[in-house]
C-alpha atoms as a PDB file:
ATOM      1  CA  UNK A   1      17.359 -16.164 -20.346  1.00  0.00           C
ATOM      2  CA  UNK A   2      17.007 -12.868 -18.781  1.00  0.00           C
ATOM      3  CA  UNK A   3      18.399  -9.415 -20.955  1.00  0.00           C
ATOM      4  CA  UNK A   4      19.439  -6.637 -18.672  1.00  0.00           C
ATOM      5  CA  UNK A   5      19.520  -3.445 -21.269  1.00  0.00           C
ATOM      6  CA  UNK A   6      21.288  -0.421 -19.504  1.00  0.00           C
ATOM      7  CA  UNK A   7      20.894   2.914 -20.382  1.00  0.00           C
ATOM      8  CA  UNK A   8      24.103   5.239 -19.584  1.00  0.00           C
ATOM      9  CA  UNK A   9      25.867   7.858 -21.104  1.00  0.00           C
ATOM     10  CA  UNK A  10      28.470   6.128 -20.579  1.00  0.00           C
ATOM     11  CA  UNK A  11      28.867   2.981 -21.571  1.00  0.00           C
ATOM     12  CA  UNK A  12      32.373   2.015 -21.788  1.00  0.00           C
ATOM     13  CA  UNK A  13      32.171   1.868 -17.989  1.00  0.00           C
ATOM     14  CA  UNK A  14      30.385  -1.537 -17.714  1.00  0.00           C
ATOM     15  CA  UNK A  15      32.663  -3.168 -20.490  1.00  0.00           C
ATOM     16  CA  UNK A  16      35.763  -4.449 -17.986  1.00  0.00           C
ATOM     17  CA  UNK A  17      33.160  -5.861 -15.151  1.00  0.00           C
ATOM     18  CA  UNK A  18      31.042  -7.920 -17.378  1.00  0.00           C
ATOM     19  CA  UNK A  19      34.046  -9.537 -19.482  1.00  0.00           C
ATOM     20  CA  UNK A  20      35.347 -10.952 -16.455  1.00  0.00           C
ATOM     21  CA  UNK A  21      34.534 -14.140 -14.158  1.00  0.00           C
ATOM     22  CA  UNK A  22      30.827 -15.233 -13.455  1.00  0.00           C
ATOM     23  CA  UNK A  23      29.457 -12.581 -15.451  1.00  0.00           C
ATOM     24  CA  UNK A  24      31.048 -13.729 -18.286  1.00  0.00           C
ATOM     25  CA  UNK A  25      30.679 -17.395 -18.025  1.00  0.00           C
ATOM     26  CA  UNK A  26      26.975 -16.524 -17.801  1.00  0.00           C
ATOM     27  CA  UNK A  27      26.756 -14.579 -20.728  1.00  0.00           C
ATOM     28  CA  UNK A  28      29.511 -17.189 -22.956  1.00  0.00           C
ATOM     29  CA  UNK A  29      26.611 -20.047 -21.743  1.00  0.00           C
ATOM     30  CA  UNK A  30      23.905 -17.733 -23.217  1.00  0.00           C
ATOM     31  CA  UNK A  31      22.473 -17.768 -19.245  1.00  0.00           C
ATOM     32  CA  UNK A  32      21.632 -13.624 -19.468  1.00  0.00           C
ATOM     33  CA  UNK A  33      22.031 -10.881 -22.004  1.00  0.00           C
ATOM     34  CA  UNK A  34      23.767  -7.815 -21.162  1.00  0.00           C
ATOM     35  CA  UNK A  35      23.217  -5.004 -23.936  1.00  0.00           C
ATOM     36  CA  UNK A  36      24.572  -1.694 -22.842  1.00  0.00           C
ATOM     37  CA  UNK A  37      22.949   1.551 -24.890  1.00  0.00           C
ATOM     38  CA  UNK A  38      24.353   5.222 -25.372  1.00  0.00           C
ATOM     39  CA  UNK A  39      21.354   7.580 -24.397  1.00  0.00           C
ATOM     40  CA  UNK A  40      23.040  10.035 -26.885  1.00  0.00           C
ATOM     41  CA  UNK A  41      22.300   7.793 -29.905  1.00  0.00           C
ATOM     42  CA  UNK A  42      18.703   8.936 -29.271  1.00  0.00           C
ATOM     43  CA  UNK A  43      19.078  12.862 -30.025  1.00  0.00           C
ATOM     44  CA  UNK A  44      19.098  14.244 -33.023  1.00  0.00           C
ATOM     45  CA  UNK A  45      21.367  17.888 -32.395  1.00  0.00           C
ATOM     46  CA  UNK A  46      25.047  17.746 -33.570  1.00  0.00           C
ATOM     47  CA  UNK A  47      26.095  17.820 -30.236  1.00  0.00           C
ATOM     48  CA  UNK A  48      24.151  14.834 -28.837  1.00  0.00           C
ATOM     49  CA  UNK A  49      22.901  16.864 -25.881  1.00  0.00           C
ATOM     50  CA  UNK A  50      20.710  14.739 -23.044  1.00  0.00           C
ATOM     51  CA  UNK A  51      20.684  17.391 -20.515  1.00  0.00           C
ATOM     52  CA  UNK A  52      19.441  20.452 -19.715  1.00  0.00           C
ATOM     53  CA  UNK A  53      18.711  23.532 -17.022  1.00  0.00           C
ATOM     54  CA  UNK A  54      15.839  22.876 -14.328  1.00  0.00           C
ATOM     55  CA  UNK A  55      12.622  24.618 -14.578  1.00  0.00           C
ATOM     56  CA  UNK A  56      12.435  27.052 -11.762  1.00  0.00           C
ATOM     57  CA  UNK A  57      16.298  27.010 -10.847  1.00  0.00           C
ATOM     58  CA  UNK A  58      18.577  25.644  -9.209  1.00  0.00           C
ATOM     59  CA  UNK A  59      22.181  23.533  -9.314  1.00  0.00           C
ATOM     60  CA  UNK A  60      22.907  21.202 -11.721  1.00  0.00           C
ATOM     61  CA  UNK A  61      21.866  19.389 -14.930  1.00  0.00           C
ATOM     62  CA  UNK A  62      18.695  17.530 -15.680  1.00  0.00           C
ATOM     63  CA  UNK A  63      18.595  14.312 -18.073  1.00  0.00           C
ATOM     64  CA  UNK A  64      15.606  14.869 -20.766  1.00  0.00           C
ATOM     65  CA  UNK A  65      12.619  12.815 -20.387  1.00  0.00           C
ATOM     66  CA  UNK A  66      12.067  13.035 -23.941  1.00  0.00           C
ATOM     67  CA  UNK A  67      15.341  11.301 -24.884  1.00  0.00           C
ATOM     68  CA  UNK A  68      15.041   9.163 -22.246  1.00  0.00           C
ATOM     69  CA  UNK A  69      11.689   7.783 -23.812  1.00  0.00           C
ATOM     70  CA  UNK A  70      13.066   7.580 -27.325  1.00  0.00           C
ATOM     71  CA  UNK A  71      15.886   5.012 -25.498  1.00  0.00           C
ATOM     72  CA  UNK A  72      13.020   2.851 -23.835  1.00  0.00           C
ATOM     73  CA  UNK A  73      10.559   2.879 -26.776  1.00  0.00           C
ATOM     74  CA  UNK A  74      13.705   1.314 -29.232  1.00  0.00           C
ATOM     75  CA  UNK A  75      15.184  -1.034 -26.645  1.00  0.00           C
ATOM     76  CA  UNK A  76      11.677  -2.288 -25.499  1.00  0.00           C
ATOM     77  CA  UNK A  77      11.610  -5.460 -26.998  1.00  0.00           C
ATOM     78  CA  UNK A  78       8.067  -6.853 -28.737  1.00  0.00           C
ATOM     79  CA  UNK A  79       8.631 -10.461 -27.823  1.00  0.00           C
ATOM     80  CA  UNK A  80       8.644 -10.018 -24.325  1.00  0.00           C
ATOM     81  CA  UNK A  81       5.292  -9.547 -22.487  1.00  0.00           C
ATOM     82  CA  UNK A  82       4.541  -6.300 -20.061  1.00  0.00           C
ATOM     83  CA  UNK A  83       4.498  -8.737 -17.478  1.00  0.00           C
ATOM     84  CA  UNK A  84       7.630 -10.335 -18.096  1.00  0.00           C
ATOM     85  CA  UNK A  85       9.623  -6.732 -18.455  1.00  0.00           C
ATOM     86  CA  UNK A  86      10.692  -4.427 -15.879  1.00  0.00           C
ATOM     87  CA  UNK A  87      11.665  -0.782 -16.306  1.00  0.00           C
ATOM     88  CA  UNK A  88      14.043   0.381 -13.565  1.00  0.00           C
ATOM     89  CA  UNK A  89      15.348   3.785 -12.788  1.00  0.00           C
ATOM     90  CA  UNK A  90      17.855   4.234 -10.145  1.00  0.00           C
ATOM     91  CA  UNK A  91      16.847   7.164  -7.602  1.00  0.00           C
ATOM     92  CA  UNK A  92      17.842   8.815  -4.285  1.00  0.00           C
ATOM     93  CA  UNK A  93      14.245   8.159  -3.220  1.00  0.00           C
ATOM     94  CA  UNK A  94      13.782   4.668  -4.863  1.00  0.00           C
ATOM     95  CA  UNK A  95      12.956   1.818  -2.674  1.00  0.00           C
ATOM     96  CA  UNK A  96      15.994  -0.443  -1.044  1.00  0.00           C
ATOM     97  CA  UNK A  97      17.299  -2.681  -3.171  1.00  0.00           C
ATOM     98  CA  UNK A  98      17.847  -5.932  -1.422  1.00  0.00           C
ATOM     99  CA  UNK A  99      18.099  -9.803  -1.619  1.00  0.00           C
ATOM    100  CA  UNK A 100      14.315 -10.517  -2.078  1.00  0.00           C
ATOM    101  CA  UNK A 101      13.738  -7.840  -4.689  1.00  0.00           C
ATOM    102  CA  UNK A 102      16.836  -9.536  -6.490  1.00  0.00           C
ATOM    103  CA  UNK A 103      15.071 -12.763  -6.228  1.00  0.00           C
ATOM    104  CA  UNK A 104      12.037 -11.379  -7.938  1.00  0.00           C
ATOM    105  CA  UNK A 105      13.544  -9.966 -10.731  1.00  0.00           C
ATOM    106  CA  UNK A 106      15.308 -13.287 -11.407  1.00  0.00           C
ATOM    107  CA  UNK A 107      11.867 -15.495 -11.184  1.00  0.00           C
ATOM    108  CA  UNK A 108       9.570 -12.795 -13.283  1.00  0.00           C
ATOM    109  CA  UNK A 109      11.084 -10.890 -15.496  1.00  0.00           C
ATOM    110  CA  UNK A 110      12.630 -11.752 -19.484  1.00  0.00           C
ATOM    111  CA  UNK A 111      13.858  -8.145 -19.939  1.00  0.00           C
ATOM    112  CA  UNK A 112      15.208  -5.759 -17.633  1.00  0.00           C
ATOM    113  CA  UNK A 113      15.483  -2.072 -18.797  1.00  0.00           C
ATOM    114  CA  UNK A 114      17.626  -0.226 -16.261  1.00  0.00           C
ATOM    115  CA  UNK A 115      17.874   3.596 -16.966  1.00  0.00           C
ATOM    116  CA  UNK A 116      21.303   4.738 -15.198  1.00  0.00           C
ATOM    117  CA  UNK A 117      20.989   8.725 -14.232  1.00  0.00           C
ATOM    118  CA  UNK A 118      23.679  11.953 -14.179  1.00  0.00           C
ATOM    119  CA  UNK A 119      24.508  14.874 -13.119  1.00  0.00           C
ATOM    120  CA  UNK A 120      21.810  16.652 -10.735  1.00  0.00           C
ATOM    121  CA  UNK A 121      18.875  14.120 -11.913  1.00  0.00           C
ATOM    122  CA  UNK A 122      16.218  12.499 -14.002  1.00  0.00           C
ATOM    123  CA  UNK A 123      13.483  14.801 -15.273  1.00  0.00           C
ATOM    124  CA  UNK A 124      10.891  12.782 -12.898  1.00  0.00           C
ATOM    125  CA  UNK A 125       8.199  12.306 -15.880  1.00  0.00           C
ATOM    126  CA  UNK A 126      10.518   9.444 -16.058  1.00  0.00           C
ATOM    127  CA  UNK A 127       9.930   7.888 -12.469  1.00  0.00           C
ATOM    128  CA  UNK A 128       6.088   9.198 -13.690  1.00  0.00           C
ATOM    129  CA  UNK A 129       5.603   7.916 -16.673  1.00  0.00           C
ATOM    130  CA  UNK A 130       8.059   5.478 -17.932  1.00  0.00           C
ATOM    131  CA  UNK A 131       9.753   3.973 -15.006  1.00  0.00           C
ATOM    132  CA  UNK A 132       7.762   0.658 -13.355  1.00  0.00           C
ATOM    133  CA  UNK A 133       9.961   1.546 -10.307  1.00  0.00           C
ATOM    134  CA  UNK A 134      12.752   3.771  -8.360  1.00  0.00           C
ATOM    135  CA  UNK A 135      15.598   1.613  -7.088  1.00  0.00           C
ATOM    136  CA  UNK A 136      17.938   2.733  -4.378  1.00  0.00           C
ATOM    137  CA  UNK A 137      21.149   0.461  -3.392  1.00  0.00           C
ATOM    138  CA  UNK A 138      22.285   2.393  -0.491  1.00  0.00           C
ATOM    139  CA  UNK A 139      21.594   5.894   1.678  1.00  0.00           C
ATOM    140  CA  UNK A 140      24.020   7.449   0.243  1.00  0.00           C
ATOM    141  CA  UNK A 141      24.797   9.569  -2.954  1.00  0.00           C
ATOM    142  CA  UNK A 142      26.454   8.376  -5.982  1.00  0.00           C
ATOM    143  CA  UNK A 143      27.790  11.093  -9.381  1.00  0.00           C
ATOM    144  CA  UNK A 144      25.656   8.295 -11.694  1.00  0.00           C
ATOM    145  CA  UNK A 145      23.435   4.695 -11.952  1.00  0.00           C
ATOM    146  CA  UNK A 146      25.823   2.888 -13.496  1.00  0.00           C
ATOM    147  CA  UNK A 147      27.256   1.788 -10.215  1.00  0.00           C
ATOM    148  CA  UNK A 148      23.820   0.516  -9.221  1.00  0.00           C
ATOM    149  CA  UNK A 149      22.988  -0.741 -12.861  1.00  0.00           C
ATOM    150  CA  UNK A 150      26.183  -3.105 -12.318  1.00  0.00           C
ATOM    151  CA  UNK A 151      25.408  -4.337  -8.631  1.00  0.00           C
ATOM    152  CA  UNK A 152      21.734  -5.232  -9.699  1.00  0.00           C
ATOM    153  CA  UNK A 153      22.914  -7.112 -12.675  1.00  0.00           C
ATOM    154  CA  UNK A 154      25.579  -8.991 -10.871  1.00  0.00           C
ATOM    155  CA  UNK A 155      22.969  -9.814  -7.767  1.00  0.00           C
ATOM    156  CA  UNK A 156      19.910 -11.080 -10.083  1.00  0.00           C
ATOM    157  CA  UNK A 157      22.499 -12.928 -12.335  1.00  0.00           C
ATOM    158  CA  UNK A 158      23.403 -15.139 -10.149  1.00  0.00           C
ATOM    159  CA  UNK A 159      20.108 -16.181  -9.583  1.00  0.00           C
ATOM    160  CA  UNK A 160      19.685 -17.512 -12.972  1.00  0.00           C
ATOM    161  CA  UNK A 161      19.577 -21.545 -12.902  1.00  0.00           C
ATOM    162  CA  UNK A 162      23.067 -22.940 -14.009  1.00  0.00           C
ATOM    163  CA  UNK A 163      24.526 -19.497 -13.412  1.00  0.00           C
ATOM    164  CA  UNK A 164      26.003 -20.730  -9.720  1.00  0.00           C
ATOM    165  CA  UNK A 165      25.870 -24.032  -8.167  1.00  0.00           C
ATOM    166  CA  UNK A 166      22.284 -24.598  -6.292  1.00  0.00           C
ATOM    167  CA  UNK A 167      24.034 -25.179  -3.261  1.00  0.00           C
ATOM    168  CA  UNK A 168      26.388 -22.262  -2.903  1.00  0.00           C
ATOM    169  CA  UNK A 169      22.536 -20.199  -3.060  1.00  0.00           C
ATOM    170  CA  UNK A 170      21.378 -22.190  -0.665  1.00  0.00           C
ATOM    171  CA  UNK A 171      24.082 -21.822   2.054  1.00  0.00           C
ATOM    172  CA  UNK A 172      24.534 -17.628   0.988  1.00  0.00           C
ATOM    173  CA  UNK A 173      23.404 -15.690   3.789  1.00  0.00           C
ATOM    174  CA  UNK A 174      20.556 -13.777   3.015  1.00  0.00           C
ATOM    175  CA  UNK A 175      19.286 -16.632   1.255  1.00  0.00           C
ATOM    176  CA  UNK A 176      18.860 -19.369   4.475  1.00  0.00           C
ATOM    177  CA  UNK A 177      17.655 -16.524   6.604  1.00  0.00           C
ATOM    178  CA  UNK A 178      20.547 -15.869   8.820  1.00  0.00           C
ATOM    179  CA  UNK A 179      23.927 -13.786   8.526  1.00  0.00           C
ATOM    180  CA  UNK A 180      26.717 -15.275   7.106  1.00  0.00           C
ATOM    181  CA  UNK A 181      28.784 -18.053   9.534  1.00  0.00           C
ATOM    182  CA  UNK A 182      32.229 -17.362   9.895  1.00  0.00           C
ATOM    183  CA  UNK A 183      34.608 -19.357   7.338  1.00  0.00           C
ATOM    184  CA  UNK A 184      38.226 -20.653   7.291  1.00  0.00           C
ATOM    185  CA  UNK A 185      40.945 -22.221   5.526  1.00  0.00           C
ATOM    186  CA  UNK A 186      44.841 -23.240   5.670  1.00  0.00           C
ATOM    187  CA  UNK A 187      47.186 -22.583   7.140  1.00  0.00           C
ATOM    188  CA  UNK A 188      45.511 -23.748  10.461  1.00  0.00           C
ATOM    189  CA  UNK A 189      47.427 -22.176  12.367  1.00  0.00           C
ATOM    190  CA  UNK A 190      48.476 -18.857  11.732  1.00  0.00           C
ATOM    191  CA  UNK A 191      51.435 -17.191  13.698  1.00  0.00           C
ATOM    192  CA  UNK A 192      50.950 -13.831  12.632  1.00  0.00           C
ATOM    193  CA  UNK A 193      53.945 -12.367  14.120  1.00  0.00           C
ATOM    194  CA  UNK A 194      55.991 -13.948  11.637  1.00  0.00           C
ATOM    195  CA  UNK A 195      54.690 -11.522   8.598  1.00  0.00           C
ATOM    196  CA  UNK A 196      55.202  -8.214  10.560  1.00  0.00           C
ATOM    197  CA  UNK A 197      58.588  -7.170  10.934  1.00  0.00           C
ATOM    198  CA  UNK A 198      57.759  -4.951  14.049  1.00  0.00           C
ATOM    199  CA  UNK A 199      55.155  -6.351  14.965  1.00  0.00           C
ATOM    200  CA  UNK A 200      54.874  -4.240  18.373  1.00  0.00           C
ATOM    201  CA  UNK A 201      54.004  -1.271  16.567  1.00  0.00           C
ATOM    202  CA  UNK A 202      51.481  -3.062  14.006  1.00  0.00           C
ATOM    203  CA  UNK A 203      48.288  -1.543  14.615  1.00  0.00           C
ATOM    204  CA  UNK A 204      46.545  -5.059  13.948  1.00  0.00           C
ATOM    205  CA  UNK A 205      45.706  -7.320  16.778  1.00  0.00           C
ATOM    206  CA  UNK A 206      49.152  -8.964  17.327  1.00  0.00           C
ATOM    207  CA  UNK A 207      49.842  -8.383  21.074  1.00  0.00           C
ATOM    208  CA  UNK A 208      46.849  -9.998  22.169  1.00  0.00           C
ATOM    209  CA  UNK A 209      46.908 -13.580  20.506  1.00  0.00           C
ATOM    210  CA  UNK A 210      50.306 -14.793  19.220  1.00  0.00           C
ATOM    211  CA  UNK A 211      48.270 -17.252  16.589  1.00  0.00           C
ATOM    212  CA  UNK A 212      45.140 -16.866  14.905  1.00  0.00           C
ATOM    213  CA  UNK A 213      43.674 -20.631  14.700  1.00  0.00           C
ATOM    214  CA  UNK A 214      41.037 -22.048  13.015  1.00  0.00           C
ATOM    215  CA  UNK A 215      37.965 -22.972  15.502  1.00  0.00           C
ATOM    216  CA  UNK A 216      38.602 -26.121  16.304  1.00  0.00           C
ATOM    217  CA  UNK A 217      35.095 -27.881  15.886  1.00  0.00           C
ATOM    218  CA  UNK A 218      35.575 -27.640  12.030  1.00  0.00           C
ATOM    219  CA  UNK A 219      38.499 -29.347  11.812  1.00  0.00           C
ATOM    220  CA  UNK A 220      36.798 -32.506  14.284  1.00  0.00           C
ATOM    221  CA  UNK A 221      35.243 -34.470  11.207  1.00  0.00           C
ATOM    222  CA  UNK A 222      31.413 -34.058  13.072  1.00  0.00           C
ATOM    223  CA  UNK A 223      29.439 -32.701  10.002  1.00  0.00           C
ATOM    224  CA  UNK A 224      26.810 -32.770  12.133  1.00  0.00           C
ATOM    225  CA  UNK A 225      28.039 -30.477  14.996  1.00  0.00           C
ATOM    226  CA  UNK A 226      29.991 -28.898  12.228  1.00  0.00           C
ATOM    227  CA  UNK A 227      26.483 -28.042  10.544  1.00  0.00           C
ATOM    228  CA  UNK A 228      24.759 -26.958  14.505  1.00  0.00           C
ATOM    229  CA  UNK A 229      27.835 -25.020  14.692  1.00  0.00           C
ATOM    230  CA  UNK A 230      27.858 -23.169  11.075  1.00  0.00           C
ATOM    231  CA  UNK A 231      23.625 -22.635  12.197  1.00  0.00           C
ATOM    232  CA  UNK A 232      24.478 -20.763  15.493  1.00  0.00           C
ATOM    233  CA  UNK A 233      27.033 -19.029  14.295  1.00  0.00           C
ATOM    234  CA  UNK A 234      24.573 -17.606  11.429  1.00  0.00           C
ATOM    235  CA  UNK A 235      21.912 -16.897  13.847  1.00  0.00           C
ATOM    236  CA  UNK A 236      24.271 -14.716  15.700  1.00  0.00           C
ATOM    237  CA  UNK A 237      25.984 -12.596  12.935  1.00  0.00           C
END
């Protein structure tokens, strides 16, 4: 079983995406561990402060390494080896998060500690210090890490044996090495026309092609040219 421990200031966020579909079967079957911690049960001021100004200037809020640390050193858990745990903190700078680095975390690691950032930043003693590494899900810039906390839980997750069906991973995109082949179902025909009142003025591909149809090589019966067919058409995406 693998325990994802998050580290937010705010928590509620993560409680409506985790109670629902694979997620939660995964967790009701004892598969992974989700535990979701309030950084501001670590200070000890009345007003549960986590923040404060930058040395040397500038815009913005920085989260304390200090309290930060307190977090990690309680949810750390003794049972599991150094080897076996991996610190996370989600960064601008981090490295791409992607398919294989999912697939890592799934095979090594017991307990992941994932340290979810606000405002302007982390104090980077963290990414120094405490962090084993920077993750990045995207060139782009998100207000927190809780976003990125959810999409690496959900992607390693699914990993976990008895989580999905083996074959579903097998035939997933990134996972056979290809992109991922186009895929239909009913109604085999589909006049589209029919669900657009004016459909002259519809700004969706109706004037060209009167009905969408399903290719017809899937709906032959040859699982084998079905299968060359599903290949190529992975190759090419």
């Amino acid at each position: 079983m693998i325990s994802f421990d998050i580290i937010t200031i705010f928590p509620e966020i993560f409680a409506s995406y985790f109670s629902e579909s694979i997620i939660k079967r995964a967790r009701k079957k004892k598969l992974i561990k989700i535990n979701v911690h309030n950084l501001r049960d670590y200070t000890t001021d009345r007003h549960r402060t986590v923040d404060d100004r930058p040395y040397g200037g500038g815009a913005g809020m920085i989260l304390r390494a200090d309290i930060i640390l307190k977090a990690v050193r309680k949810i750390v858990n003794a049972k599991v080896g150094d080897r076996e745990r991996r610190i996370v903190l989600f960064s601008a700078k981090g490295k791409p998060f992607n398919q294989k680095k999912a697939q890592e975390f799934a095979k090594k690691y017991k307990q992941i500690i994932l340290i979810s950032g606000r405002y302007e930043g982390v104090d980077e003693r963290v990414a120094r210090y405490i962090a084993d590494e920077e993750i990045s899900i995207g060139e782009y810039v998100l207000t927190g890490g809780e976003l990125p906390a959810m999409v690496v839980v959900d992607a390693v997750s699914r990993l976990v044996p008895g989580v999905i069906k083996e074959k579903s991973l097998k035939e997933e995109s990134f996972s056979a090495g290809g992109g991922e082949y186009p895929q239909y179902t009913r109604p085999e025909a589909l006049e589209a026309r029919k669900y657009v009142k004016n459909w002259r003025a519809c700004p969706l591909k109706l004037k060209k092609t009167k009905v969408w149809r399903v290719p017809k090589i899937l709906l032959s019966g040859n699982h084998k040219r079905i299968e060359e067919w599903k290949h190529r058409q992975s190759i090419e995406k």
